[in-house]
PDB file of N, CA and C in Angstrom:
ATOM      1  N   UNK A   1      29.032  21.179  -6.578  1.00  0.00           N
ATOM      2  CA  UNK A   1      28.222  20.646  -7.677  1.00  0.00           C
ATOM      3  C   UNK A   1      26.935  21.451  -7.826  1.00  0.00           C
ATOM      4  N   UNK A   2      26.301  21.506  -8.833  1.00  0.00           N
ATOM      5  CA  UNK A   2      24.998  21.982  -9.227  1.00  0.00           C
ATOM      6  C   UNK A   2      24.174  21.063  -8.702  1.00  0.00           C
ATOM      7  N   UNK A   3      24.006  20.360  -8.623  1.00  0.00           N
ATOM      8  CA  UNK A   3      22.815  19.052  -8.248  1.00  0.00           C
ATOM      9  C   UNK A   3      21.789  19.772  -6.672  1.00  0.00           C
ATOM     10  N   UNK A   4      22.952  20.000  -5.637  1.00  0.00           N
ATOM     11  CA  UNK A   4      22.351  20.681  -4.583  1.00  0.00           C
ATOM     12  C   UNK A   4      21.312  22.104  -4.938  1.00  0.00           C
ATOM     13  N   UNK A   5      21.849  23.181  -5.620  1.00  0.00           N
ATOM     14  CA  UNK A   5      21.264  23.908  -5.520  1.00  0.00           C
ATOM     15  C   UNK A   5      19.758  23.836  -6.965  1.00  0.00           C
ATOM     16  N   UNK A   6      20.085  23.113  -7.809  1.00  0.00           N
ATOM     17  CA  UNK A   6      18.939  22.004  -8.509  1.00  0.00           C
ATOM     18  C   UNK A   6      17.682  21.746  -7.410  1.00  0.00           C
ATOM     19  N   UNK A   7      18.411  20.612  -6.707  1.00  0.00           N
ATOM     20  CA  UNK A   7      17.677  19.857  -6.033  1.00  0.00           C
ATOM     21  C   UNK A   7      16.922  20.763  -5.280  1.00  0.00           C
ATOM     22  N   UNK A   8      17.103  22.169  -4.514  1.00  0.00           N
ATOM     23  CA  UNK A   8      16.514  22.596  -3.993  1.00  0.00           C
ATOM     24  C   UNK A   8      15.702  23.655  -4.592  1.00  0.00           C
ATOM     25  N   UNK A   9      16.232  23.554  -5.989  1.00  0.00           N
ATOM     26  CA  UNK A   9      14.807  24.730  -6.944  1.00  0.00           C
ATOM     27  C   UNK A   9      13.645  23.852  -7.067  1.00  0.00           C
ATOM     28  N   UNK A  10      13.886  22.457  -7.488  1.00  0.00           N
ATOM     29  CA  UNK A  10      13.006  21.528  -7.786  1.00  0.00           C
ATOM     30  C   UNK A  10      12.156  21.280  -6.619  1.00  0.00           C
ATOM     31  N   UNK A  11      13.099  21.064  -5.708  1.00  0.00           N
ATOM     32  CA  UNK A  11      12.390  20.336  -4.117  1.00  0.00           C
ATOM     33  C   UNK A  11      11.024  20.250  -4.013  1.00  0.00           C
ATOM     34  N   UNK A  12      10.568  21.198  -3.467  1.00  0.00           N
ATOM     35  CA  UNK A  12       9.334  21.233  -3.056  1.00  0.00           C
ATOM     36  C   UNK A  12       8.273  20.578  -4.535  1.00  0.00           C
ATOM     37  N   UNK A  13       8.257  20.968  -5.659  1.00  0.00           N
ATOM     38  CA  UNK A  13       7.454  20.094  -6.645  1.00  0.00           C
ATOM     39  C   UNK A  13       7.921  18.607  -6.412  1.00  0.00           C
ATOM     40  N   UNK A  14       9.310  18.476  -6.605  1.00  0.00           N
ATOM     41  CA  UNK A  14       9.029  17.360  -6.975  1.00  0.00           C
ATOM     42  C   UNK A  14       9.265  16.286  -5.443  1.00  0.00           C
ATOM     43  N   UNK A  15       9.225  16.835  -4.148  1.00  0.00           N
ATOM     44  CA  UNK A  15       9.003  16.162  -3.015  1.00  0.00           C
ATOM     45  C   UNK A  15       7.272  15.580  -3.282  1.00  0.00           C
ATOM     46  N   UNK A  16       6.969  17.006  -3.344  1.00  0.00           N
ATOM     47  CA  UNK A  16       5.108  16.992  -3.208  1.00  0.00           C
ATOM     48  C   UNK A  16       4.857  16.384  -4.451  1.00  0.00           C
ATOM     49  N   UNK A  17       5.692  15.685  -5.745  1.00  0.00           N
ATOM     50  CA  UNK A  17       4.823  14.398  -6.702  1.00  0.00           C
ATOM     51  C   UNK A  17       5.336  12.845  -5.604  1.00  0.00           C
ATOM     52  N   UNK A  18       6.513  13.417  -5.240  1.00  0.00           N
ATOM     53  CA  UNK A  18       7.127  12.033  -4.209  1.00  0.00           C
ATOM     54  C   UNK A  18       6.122  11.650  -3.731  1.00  0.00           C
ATOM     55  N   UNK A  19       5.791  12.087  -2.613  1.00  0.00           N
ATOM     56  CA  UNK A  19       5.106  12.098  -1.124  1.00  0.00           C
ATOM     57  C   UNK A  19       3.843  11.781  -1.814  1.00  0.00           C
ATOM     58  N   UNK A  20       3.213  12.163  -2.801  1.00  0.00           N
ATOM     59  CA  UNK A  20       1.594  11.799  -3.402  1.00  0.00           C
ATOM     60  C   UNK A  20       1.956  10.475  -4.201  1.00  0.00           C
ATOM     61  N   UNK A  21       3.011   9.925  -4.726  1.00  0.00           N
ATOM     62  CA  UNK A  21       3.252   8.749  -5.458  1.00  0.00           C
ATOM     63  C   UNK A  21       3.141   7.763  -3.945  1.00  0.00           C
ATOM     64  N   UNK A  22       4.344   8.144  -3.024  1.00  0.00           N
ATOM     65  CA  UNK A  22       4.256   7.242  -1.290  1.00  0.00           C
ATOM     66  C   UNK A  22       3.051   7.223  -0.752  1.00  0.00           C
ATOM     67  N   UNK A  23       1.855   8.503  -0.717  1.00  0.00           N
ATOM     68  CA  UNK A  23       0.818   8.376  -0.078  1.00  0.00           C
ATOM     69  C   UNK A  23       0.382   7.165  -0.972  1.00  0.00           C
ATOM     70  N   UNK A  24      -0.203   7.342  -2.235  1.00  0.00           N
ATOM     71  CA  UNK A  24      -0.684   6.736  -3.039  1.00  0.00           C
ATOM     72  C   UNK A  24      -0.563   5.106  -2.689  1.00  0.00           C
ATOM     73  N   UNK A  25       0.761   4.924  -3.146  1.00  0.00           N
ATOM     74  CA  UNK A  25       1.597   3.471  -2.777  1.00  0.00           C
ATOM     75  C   UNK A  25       1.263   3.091  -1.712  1.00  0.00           C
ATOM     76  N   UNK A  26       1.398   3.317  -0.081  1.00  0.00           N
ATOM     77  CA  UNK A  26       2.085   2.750   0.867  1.00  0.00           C
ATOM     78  C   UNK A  26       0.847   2.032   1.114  1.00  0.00           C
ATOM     79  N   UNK A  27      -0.548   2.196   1.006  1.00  0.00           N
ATOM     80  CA  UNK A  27      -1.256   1.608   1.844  1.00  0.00           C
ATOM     81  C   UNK A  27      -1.814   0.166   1.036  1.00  0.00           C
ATOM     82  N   UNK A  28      -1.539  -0.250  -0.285  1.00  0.00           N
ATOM     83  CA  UNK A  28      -1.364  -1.163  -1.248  1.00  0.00           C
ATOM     84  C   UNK A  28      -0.580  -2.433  -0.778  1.00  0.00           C
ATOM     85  N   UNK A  29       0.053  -2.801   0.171  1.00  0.00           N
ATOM     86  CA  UNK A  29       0.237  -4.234   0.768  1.00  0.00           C
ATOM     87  C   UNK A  29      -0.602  -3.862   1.845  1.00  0.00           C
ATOM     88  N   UNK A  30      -0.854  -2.784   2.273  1.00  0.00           N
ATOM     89  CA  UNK A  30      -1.871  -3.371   3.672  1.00  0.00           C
ATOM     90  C   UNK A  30      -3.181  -4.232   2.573  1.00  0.00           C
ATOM     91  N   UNK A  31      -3.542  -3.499   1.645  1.00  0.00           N
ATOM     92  CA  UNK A  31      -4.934  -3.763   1.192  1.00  0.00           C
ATOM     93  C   UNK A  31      -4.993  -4.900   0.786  1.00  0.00           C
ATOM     94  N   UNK A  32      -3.573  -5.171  -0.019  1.00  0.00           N
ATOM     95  CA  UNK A  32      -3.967  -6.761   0.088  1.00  0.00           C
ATOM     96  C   UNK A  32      -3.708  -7.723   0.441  1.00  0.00           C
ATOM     97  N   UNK A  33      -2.910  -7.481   1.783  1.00  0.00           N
ATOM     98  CA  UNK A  33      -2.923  -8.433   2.866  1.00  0.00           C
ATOM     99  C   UNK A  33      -3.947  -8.322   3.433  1.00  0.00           C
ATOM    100  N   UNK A  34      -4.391  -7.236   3.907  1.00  0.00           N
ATOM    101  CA  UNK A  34      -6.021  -7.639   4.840  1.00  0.00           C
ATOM    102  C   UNK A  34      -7.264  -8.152   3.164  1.00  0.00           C
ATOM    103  N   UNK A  35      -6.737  -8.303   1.475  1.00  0.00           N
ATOM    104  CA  UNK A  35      -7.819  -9.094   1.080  1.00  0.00           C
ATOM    105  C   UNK A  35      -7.748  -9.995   1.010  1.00  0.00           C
ATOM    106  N   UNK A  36      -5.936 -10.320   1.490  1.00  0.00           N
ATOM    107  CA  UNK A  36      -5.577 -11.787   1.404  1.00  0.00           C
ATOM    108  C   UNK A  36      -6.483 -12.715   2.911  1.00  0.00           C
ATOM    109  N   UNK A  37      -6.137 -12.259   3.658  1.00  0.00           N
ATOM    110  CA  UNK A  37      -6.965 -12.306   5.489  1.00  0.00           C
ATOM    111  C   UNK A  37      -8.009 -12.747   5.136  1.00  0.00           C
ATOM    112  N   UNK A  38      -8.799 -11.390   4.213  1.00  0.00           N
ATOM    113  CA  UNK A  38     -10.199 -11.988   4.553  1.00  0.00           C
ATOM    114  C   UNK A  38     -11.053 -13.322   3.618  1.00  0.00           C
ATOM    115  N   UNK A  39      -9.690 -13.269   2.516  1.00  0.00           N
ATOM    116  CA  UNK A  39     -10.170 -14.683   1.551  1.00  0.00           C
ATOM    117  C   UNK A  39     -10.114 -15.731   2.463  1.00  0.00           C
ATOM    118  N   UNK A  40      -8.705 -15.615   3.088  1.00  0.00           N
ATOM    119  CA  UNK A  40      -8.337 -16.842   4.036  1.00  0.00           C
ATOM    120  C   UNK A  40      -9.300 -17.090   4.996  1.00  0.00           C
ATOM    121  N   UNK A  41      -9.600 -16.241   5.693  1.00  0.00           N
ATOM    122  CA  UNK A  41     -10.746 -16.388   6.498  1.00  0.00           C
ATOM    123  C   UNK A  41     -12.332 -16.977   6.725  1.00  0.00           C
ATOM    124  N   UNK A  42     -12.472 -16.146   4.918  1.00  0.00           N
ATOM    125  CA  UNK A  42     -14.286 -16.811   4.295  1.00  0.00           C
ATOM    126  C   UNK A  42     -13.625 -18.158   3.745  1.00  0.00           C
ATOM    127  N   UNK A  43     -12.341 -18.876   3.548  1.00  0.00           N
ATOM    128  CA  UNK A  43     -12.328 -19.936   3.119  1.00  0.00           C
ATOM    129  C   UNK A  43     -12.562 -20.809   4.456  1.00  0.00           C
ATOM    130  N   UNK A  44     -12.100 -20.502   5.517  1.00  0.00           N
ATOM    131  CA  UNK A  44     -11.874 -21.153   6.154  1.00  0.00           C
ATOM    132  C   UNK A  44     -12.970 -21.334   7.006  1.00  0.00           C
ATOM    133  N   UNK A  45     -13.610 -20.127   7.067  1.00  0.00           N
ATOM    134  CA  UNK A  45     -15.200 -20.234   7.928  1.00  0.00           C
ATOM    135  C   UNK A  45     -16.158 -21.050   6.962  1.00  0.00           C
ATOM    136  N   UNK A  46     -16.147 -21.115   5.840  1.00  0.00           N
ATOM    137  CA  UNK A  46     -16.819 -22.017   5.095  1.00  0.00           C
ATOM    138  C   UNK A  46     -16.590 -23.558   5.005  1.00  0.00           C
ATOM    139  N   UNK A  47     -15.098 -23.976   5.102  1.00  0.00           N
ATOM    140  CA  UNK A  47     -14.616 -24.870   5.478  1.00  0.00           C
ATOM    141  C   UNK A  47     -15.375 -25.649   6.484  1.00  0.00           C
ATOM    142  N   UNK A  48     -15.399 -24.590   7.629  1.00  0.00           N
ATOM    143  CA  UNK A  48     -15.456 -25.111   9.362  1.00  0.00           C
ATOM    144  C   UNK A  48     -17.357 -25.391   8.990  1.00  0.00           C
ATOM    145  N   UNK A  49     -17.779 -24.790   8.419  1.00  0.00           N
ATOM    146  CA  UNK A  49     -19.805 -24.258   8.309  1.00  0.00           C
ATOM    147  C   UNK A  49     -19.803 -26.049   8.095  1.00  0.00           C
ATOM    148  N   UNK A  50     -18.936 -26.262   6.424  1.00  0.00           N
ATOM    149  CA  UNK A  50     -19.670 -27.473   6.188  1.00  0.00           C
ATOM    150  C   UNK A  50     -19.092 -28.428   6.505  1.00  0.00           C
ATOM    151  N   UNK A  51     -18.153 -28.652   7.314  1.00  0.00           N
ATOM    152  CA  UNK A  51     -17.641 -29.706   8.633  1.00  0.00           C
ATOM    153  C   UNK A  51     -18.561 -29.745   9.432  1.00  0.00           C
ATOM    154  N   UNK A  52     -19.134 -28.737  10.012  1.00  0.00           N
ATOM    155  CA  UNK A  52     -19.959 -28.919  10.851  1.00  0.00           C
ATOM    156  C   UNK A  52     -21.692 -29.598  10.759  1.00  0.00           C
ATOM    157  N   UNK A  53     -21.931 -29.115   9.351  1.00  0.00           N
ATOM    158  CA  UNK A  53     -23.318 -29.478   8.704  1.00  0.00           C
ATOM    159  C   UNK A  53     -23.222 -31.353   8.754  1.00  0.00           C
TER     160      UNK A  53
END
């Protein structure tokens, strides 16, 4: 098939838009799980502040 020797004229461009779309992407559930954390957290330390008051 053509596709292989395609794939490897293309490769390197279009790995290196891949790999910058994955860099881009991957760290986007960390960010908002740790903004989810830290909502949960100031809710909950605020919670505990005026329980305690």
């Amino acid at each position: 098939t053509a596709i292989g020797p395609a794939l490897l004229a293309v490769g390197p461009d279009f790995l290196g838009g891949f790999a910058a779309i994955l860099w881009i992407l991957t760290p986007v559930p960390f960010l908002l799980g740790a903004a989810a954390f830290a909502g949960w957290a100031a809710g909950w330390d605020a919670a505990t502040l005026q329980r305690a008051r």
